[in-house]
Protein backbone atom coordinates (compact mmCIF):
# COMPACT_ATOMS: atom_id res chain seq x y z
CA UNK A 1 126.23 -6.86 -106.57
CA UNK A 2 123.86 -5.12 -104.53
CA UNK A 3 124.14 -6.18 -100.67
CA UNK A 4 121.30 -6.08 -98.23
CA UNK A 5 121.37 -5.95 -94.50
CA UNK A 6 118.44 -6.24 -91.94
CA UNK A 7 118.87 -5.65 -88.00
CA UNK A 8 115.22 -5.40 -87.31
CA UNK A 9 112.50 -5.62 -89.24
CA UNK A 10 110.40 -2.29 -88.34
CA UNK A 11 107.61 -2.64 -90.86
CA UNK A 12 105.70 -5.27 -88.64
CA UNK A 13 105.61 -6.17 -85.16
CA UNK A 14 108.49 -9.19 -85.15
CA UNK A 15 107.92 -11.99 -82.23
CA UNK A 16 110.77 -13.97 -81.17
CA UNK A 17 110.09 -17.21 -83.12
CA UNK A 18 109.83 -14.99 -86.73
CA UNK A 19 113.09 -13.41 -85.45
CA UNK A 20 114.66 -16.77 -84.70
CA UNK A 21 113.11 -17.91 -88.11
CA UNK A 22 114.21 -14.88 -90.26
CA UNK A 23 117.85 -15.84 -88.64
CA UNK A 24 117.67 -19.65 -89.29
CA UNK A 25 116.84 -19.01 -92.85
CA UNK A 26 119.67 -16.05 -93.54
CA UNK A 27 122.56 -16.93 -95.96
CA UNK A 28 124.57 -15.48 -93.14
CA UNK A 29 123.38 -14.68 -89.76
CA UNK A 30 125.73 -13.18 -86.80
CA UNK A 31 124.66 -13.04 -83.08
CA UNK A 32 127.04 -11.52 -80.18
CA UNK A 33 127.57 -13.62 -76.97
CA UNK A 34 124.13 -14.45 -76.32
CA UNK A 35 122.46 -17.98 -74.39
CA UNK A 36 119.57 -18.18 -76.85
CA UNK A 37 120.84 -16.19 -79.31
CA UNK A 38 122.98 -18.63 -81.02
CA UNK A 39 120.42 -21.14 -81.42
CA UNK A 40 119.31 -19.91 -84.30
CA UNK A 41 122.71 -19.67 -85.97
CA UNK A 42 123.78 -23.14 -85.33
CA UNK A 43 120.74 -24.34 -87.20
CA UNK A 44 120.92 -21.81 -89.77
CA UNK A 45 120.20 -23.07 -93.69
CA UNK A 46 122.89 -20.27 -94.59
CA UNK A 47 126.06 -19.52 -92.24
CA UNK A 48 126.42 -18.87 -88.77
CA UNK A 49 128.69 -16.45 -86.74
CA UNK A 50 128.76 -16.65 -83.21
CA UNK A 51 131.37 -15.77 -80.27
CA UNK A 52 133.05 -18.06 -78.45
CA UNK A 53 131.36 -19.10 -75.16
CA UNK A 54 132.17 -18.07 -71.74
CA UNK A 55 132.23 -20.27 -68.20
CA UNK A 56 128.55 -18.95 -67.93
CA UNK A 57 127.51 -18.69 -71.46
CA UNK A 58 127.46 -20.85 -74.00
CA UNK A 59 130.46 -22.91 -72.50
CA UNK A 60 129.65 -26.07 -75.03
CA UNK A 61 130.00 -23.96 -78.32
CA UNK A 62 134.00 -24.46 -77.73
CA UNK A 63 133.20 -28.35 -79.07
CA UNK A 64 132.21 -27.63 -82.16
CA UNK A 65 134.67 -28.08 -85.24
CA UNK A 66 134.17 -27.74 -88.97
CA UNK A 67 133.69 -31.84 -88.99
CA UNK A 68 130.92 -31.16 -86.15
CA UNK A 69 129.27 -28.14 -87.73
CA UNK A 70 130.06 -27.05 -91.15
CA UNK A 71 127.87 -23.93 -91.77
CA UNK A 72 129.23 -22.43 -88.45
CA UNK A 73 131.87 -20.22 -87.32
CA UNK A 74 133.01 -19.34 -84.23
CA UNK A 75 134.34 -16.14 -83.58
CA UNK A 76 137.29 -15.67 -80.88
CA UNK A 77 137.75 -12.06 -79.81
CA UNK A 78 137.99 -10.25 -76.61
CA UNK A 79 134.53 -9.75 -75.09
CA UNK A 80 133.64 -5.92 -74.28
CA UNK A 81 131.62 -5.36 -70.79
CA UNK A 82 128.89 -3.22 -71.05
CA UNK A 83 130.23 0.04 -70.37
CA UNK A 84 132.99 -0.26 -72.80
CA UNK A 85 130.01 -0.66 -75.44
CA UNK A 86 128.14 2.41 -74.15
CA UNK A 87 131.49 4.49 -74.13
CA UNK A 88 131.84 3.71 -77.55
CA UNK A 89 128.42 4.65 -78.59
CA UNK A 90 128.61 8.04 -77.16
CA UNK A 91 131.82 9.16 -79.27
């Protein structure tokens, strides 16, 4: 089967709301530790992937269960400050 994968949509200009709509309706969408970000993966028609929340970020996302939201997962890893990330990107 032939997979693809979209990060951005280059070929036209994409506003927020057709991003947030081109993640709602995904089969599987995946945002990183983000406050508006997972919006559009909780109410996805396909599955969602988000990270746990922090104190300041998301802090309610911990609440949800497979009961509470069943096209959802939540992701627990360790979270990576920023110049981790860009240490990685230069190697």
């Amino acid at each position: 089967n032939d997979v693809r994968i979209t990060i951005h949509n280059d070929a036209v200009k994409e506003t927020l709301p057709l991003a947030f709509a081109r993640l709602v309706m995904a089969n599987q969408s995946f945002v990183s530790l983000s406050t508006l970000g997972i919006l559009p993966t909780i109410a996805s028609f396909g599955h969602g992937y988000s990270q746990l929340g922090t104190e300041g970020c998301n802090w309610w996302n911990k609440y949800f269960t497979p009961a509470t939201l069943e096209n959802h997962t939540i992701m627990q890893n360790e979270l990576l400050p920023m110049g981790s990330i860009g240490i990685m990107l230069k190697q």
